[in-house]
PDB file of N, CA and C in Angstrom:
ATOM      1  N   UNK A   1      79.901 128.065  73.274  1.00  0.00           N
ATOM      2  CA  UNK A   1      80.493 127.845  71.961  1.00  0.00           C
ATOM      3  C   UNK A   1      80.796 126.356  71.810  1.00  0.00           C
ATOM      4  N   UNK A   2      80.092 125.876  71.194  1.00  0.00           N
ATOM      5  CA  UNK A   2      80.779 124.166  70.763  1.00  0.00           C
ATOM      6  C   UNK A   2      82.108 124.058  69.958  1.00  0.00           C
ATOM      7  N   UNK A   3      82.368 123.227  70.098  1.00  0.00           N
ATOM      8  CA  UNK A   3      83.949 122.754  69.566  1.00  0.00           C
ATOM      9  C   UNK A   3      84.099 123.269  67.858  1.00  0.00           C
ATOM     10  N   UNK A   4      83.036 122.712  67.346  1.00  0.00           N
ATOM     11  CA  UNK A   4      83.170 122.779  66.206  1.00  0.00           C
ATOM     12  C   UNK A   4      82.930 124.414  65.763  1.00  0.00           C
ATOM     13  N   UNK A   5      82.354 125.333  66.360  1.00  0.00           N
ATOM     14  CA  UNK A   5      82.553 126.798  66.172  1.00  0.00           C
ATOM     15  C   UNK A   5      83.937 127.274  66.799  1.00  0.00           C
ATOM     16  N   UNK A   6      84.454 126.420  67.693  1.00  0.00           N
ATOM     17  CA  UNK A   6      85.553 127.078  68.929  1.00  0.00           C
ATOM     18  C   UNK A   6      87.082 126.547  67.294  1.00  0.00           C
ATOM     19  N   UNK A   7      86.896 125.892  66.599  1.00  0.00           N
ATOM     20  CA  UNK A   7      87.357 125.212  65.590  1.00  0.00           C
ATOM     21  C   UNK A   7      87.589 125.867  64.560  1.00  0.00           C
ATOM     22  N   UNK A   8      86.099 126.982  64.261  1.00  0.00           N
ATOM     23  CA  UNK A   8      86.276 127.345  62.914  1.00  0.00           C
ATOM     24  C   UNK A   8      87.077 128.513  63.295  1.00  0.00           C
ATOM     25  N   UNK A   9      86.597 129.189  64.135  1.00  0.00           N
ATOM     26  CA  UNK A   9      87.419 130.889  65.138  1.00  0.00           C
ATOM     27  C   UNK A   9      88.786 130.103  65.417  1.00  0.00           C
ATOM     28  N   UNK A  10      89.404 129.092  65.175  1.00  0.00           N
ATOM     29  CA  UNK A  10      90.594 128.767  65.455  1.00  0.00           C
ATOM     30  C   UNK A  10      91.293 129.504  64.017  1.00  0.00           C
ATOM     31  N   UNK A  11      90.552 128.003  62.930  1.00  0.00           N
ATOM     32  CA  UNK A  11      90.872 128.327  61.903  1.00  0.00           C
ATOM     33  C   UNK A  11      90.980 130.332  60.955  1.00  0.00           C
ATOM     34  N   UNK A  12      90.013 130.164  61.455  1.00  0.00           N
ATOM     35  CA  UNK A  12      89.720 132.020  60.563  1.00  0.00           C
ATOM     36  C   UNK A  12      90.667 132.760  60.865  1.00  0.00           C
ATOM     37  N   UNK A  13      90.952 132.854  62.698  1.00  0.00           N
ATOM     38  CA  UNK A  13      91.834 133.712  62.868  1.00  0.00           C
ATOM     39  C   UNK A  13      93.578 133.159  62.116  1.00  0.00           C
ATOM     40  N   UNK A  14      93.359 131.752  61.899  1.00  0.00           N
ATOM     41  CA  UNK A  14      94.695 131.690  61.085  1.00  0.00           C
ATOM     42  C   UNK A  14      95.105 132.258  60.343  1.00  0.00           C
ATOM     43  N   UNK A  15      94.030 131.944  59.396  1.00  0.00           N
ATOM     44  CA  UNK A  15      93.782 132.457  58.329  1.00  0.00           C
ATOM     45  C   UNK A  15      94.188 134.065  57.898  1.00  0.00           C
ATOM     46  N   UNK A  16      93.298 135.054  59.025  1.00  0.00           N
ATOM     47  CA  UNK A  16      93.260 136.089  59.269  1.00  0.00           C
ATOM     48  C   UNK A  16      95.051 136.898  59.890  1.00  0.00           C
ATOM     49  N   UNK A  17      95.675 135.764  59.889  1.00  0.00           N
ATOM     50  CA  UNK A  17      96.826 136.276  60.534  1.00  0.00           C
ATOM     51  C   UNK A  17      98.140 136.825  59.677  1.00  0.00           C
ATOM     52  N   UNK A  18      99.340 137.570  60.330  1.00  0.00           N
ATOM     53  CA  UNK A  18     100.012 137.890  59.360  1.00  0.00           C
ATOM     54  C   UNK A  18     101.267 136.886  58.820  1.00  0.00           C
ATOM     55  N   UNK A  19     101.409 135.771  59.734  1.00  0.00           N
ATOM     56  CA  UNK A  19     101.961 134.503  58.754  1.00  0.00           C
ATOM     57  C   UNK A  19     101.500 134.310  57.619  1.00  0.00           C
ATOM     58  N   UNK A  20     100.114 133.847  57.893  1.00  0.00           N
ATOM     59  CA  UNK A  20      98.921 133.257  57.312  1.00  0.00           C
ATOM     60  C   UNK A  20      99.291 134.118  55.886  1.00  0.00           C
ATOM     61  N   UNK A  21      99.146 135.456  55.618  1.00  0.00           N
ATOM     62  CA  UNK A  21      99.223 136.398  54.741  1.00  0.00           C
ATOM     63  C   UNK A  21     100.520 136.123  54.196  1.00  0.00           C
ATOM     64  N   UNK A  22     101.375 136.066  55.601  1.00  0.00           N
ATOM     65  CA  UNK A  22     103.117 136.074  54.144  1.00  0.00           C
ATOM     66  C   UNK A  22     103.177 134.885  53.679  1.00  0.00           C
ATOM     67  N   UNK A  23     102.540 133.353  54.105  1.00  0.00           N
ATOM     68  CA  UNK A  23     102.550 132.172  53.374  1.00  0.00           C
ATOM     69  C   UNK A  23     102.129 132.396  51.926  1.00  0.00           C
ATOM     70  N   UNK A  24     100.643 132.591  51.472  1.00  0.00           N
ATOM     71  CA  UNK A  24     100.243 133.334  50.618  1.00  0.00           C
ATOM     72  C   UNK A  24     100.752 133.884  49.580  1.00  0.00           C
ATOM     73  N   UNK A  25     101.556 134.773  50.002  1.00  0.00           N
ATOM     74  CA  UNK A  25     102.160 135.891  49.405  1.00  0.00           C
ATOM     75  C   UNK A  25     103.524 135.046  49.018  1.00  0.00           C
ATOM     76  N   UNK A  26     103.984 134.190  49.807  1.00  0.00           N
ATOM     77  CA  UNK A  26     105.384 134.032  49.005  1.00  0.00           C
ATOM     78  C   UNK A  26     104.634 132.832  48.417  1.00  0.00           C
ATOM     79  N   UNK A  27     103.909 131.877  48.844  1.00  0.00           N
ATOM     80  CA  UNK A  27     103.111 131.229  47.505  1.00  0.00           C
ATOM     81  C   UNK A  27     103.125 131.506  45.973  1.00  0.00           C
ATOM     82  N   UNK A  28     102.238 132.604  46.329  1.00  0.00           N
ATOM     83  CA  UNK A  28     101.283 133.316  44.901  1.00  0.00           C
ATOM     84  C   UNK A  28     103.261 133.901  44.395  1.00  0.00           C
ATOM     85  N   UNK A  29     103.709 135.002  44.862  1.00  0.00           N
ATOM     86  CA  UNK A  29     105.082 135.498  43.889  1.00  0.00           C
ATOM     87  C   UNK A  29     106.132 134.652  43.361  1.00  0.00           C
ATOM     88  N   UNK A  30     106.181 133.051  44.000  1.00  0.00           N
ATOM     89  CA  UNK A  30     106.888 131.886  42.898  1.00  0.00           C
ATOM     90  C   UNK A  30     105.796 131.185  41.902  1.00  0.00           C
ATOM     91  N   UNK A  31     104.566 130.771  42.412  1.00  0.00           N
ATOM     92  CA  UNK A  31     103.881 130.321  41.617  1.00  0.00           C
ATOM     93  C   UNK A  31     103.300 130.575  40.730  1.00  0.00           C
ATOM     94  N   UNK A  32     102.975 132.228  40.773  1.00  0.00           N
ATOM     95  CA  UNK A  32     102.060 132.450  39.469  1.00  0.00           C
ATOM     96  C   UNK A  32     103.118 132.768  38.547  1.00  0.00           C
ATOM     97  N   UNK A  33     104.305 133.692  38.800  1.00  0.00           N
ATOM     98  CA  UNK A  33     105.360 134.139  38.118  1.00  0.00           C
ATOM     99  C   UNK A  33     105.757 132.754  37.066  1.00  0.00           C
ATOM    100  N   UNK A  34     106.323 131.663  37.333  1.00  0.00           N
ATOM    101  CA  UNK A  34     106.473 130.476  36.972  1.00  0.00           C
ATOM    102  C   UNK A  34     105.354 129.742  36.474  1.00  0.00           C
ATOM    103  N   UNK A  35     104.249 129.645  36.844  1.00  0.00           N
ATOM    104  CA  UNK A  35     103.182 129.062  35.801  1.00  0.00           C
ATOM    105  C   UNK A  35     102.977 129.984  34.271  1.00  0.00           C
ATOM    106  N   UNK A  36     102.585 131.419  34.725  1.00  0.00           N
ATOM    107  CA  UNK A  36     103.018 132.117  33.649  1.00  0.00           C
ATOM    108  C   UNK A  36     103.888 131.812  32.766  1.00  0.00           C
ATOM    109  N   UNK A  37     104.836 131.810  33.449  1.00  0.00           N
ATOM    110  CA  UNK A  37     106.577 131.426  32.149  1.00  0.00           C
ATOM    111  C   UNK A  37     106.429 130.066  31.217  1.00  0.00           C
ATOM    112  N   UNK A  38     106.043 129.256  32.203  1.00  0.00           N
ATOM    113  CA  UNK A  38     105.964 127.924  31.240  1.00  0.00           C
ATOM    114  C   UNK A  38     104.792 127.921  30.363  1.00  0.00           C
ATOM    115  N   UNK A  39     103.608 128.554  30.742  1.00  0.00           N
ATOM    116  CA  UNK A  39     102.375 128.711  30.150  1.00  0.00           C
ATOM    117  C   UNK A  39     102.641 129.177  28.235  1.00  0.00           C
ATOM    118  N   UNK A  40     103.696 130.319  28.708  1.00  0.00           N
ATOM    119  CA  UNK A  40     104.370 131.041  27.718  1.00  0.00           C
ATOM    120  C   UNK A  40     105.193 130.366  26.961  1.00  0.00           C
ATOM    121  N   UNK A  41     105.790 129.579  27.291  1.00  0.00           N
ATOM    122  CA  UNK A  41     107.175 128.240  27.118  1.00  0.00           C
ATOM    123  C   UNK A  41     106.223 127.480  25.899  1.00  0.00           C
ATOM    124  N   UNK A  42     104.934 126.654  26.809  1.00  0.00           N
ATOM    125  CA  UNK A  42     104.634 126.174  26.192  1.00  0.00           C
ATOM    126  C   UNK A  42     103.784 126.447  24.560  1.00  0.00           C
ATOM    127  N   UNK A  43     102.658 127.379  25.001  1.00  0.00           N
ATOM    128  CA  UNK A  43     102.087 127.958  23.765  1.00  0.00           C
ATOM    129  C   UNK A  43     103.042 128.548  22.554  1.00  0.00           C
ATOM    130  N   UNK A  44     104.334 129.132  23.188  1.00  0.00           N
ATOM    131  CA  UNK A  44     105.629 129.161  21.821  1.00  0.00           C
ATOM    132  C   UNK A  44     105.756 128.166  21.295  1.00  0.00           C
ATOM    133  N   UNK A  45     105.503 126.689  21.514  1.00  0.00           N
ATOM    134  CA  UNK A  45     106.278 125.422  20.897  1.00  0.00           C
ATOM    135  C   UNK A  45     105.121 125.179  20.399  1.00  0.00           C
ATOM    136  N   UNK A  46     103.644 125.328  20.996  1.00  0.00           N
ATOM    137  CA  UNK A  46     102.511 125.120  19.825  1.00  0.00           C
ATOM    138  C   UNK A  46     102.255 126.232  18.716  1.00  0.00           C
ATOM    139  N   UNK A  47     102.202 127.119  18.881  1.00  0.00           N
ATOM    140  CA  UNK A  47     102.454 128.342  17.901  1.00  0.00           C
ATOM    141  C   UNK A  47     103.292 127.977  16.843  1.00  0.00           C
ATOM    142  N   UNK A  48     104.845 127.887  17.386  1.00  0.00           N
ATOM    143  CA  UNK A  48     106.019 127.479  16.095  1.00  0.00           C
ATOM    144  C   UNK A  48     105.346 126.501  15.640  1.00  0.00           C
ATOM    145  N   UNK A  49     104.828 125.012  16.187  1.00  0.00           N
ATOM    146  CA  UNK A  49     104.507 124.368  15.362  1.00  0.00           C
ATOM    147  C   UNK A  49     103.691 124.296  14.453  1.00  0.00           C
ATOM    148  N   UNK A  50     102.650 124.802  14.479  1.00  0.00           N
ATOM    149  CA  UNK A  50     101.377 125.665  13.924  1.00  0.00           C
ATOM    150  C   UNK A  50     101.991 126.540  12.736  1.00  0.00           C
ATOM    151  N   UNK A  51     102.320 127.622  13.386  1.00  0.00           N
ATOM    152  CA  UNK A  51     102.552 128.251  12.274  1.00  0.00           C
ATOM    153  C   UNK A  51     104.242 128.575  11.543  1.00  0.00           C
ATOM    154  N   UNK A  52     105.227 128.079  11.935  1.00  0.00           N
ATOM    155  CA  UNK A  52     106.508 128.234  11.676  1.00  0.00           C
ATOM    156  C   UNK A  52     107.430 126.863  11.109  1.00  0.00           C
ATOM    157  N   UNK A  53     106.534 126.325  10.344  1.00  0.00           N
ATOM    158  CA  UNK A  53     106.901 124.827  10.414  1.00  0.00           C
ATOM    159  C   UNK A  53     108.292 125.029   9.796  1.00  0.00           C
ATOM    160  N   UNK A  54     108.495 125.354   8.484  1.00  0.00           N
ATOM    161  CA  UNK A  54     109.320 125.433   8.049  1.00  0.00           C
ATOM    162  C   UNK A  54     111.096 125.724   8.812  1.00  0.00           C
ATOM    163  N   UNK A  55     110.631 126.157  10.177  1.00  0.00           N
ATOM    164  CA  UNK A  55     111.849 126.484  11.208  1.00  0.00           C
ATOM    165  C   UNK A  55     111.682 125.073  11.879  1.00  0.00           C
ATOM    166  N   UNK A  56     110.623 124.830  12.644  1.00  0.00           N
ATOM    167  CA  UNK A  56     110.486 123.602  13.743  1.00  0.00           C
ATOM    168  C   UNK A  56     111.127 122.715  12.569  1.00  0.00           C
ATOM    169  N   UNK A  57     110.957 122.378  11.312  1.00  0.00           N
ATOM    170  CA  UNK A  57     111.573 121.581  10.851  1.00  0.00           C
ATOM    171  C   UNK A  57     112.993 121.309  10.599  1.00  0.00           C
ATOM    172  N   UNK A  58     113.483 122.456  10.358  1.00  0.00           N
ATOM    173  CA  UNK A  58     115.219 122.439  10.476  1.00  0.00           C
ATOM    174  C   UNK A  58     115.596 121.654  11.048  1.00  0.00           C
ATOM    175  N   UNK A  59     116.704 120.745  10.170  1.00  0.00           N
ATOM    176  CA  UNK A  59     117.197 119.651  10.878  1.00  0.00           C
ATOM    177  C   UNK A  59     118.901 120.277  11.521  1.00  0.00           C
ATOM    178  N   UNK A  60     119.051 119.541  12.224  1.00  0.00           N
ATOM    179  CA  UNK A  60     119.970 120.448  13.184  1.00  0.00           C
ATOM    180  C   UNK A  60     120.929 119.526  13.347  1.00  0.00           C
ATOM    181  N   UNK A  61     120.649 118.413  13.287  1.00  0.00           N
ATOM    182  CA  UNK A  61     121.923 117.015  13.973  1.00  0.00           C
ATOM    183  C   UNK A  61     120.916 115.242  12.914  1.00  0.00           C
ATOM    184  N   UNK A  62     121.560 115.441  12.170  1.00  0.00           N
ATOM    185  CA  UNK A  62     120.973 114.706  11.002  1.00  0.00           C
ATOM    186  C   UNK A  62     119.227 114.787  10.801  1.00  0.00           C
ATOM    187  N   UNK A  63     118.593 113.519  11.808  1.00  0.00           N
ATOM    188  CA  UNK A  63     117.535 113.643  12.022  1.00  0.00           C
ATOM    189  C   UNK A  63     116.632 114.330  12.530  1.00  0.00           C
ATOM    190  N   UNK A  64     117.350 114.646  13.446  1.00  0.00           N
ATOM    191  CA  UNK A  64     116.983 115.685  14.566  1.00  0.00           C
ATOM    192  C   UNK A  64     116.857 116.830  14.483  1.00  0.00           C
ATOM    193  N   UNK A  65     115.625 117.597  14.366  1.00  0.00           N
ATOM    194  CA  UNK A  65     115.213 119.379  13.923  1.00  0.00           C
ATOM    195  C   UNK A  65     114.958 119.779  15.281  1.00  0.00           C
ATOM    196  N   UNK A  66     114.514 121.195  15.075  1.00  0.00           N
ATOM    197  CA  UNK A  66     114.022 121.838  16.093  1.00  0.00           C
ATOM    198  C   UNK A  66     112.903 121.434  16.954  1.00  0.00           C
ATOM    199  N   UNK A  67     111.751 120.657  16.023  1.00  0.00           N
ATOM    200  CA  UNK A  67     111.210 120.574  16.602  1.00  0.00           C
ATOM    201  C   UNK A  67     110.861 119.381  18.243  1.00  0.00           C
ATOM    202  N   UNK A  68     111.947 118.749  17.575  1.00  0.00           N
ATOM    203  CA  UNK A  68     112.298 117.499  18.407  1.00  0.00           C
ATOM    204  C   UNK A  68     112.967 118.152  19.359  1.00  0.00           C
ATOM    205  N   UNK A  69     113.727 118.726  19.203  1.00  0.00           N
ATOM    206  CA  UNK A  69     114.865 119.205  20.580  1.00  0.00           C
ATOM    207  C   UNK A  69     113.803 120.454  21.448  1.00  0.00           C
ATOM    208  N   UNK A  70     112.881 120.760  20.937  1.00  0.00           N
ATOM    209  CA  UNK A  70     111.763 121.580  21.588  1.00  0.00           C
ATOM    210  C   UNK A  70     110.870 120.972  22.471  1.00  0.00           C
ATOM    211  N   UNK A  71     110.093 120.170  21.759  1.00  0.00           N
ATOM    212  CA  UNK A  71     109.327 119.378  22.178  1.00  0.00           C
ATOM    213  C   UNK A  71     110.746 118.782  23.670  1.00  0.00           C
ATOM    214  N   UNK A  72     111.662 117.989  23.287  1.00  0.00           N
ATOM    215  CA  UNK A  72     112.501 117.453  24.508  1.00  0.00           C
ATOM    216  C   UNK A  72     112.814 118.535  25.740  1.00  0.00           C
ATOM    217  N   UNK A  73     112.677 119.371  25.330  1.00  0.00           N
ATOM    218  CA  UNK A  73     113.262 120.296  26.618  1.00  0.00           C
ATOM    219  C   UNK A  73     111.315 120.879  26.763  1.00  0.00           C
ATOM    220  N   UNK A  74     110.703 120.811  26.708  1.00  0.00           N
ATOM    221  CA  UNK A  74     109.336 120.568  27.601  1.00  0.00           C
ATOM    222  C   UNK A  74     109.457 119.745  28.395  1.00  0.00           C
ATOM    223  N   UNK A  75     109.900 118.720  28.209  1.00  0.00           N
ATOM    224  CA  UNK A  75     110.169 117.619  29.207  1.00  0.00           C
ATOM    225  C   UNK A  75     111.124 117.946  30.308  1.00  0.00           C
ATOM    226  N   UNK A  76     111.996 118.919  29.718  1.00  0.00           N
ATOM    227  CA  UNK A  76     113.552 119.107  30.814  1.00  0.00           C
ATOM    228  C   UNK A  76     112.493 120.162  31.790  1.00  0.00           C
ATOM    229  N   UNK A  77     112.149 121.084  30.942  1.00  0.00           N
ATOM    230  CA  UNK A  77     111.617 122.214  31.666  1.00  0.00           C
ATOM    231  C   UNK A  77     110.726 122.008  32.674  1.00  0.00           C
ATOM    232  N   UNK A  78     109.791 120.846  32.501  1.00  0.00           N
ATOM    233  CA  UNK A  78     108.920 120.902  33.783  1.00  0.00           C
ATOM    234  C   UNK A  78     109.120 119.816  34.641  1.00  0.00           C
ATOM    235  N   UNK A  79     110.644 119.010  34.332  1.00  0.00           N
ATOM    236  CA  UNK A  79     111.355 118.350  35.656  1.00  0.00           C
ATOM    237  C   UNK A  79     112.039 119.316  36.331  1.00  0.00           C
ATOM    238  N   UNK A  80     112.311 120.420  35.653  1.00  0.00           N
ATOM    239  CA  UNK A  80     113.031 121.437  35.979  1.00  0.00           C
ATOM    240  C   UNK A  80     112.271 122.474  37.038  1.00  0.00           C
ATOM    241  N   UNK A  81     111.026 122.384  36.581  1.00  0.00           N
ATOM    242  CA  UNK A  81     110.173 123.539  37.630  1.00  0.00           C
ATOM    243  C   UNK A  81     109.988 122.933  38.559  1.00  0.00           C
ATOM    244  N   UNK A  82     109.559 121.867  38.087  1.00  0.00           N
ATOM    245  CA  UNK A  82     109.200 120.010  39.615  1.00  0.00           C
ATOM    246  C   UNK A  82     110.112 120.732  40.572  1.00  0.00           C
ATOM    247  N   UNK A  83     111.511 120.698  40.114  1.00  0.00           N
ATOM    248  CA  UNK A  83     112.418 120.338  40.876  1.00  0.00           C
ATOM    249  C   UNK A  83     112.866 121.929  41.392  1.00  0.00           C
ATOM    250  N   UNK A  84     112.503 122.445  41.227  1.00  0.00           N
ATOM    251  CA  UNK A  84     112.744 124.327  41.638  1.00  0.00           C
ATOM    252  C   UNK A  84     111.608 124.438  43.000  1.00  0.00           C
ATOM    253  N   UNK A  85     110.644 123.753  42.331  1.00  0.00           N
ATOM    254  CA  UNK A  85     108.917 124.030  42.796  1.00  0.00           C
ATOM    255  C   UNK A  85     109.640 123.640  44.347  1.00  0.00           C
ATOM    256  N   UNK A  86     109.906 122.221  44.076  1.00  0.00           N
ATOM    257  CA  UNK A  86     110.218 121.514  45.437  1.00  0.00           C
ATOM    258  C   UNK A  86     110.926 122.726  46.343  1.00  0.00           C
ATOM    259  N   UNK A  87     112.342 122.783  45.655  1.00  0.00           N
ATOM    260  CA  UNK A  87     113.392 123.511  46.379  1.00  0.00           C
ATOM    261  C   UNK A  87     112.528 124.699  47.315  1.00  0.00           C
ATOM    262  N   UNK A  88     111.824 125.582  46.567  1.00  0.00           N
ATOM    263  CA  UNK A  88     111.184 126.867  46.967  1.00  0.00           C
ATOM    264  C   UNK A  88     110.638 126.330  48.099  1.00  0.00           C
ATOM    265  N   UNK A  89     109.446 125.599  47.743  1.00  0.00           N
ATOM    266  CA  UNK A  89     108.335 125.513  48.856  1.00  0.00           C
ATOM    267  C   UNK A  89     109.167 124.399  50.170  1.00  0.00           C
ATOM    268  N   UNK A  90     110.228 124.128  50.210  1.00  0.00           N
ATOM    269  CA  UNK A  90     111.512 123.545  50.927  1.00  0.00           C
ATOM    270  C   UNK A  90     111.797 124.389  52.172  1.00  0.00           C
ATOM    271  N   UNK A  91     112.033 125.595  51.513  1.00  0.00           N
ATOM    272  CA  UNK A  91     112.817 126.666  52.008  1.00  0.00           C
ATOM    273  C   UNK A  91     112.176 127.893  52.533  1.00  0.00           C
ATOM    274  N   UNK A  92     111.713 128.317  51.716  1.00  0.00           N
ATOM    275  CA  UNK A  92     110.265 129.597  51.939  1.00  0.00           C
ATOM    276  C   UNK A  92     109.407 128.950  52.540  1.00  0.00           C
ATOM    277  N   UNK A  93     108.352 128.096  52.046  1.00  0.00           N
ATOM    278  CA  UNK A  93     106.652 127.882  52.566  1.00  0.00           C
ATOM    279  C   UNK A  93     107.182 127.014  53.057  1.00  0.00           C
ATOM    280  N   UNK A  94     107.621 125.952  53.644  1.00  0.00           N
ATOM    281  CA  UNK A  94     107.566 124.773  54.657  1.00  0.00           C
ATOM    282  C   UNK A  94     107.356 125.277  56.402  1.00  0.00           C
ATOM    283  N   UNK A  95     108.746 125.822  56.625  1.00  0.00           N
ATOM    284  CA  UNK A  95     108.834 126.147  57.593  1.00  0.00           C
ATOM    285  C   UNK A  95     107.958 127.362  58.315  1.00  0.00           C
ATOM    286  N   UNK A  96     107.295 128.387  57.082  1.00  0.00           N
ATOM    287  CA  UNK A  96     105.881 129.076  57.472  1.00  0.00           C
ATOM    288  C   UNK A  96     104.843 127.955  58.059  1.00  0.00           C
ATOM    289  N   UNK A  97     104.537 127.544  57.121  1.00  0.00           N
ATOM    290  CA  UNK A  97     103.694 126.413  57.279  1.00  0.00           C
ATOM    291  C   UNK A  97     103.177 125.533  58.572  1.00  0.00           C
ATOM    292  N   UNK A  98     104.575 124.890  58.832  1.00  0.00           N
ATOM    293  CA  UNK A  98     104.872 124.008  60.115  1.00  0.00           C
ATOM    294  C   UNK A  98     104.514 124.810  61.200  1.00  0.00           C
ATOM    295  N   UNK A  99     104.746 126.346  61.139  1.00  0.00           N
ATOM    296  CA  UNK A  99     104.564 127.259  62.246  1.00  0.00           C
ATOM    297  C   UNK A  99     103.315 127.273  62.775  1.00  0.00           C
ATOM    298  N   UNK A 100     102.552 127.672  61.086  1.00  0.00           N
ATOM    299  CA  UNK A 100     101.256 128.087  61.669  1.00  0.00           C
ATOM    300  C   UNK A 100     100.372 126.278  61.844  1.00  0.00           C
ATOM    301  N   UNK A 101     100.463 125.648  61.384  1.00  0.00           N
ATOM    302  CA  UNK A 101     100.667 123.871  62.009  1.00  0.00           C
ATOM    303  C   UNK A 101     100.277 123.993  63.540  1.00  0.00           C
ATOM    304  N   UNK A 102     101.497 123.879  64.006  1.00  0.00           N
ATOM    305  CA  UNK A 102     101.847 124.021  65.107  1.00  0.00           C
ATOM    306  C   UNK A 102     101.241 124.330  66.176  1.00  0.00           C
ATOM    307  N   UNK A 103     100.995 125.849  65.897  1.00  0.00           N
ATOM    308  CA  UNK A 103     100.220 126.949  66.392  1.00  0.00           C
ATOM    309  C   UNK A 103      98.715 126.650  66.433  1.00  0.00           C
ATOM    310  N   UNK A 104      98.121 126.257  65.386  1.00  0.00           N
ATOM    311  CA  UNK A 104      96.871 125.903  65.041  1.00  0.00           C
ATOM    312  C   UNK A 104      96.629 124.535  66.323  1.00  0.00           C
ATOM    313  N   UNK A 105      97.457 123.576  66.043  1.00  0.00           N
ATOM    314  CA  UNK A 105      97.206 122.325  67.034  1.00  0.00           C
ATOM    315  C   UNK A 105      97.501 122.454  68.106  1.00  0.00           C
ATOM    316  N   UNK A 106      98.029 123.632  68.978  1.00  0.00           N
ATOM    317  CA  UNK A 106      98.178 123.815  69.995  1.00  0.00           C
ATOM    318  C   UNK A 106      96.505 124.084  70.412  1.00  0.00           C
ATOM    319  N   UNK A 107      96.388 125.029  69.554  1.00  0.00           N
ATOM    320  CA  UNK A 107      95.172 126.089  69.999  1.00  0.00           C
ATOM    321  C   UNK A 107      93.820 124.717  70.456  1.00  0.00           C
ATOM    322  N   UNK A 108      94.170 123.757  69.461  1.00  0.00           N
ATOM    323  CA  UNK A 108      92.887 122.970  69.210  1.00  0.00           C
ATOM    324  C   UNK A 108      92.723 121.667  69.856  1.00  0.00           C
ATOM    325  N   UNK A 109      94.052 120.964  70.630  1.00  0.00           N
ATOM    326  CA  UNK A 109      94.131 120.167  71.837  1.00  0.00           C
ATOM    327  C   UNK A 109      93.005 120.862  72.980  1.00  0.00           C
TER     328      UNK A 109
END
């Protein structure tokens, strides 16, 4: 077996493993859940604007309507996921991660 096959059977079985699977898995159940939401977040603020003008326009604080304070919290919202995103993959996926890391570079010294 040469290195570079002794390499990939390193990798696969990582892959193949049940870390490997719960990394994945707690991946995919913050990330898609949350891309979804904002996906949703966002197409509401193009929609209202599109078709609800007469609301996005409401002025709310002299100048300032809905649609401005909408449009601004797009901005809050996805410093906001930034900053969730981080926390999660901090806490959950890092320390999976580092494991199977680890594990992997042992195998491959």
């Amino acid at each position: 077996m040469t290195a570079r096959q002794h390499d990939a059977s390193v990798y696969e079985q990582a892959q193949a493993s049940e870390r490997f699977q719960e990394l994945k898995r707690r991946f995919r159940a913050w990330t898609f859940p949350m891309t979804a939401a904002f996906l949703a977040w966002y197409l509401l603020y193009v929609v209202l604007s599109g078709w609800a003008r007469d609301f996005m326009g409401a002025k709310v604080l002299g100048n300032i309507n809905v649609a401005l304070i909408f449009g601004f919290l797009q901005f809050v919202s996805t410093f906001g996921i930034a900053w969730a995103y981080s926390r999660h993959m901090e806490k959950k996926i890092d320390p999976i991660a580092d494991e199977i890391r680890h594990e992997i570079e042992g195998r491959t010294e």
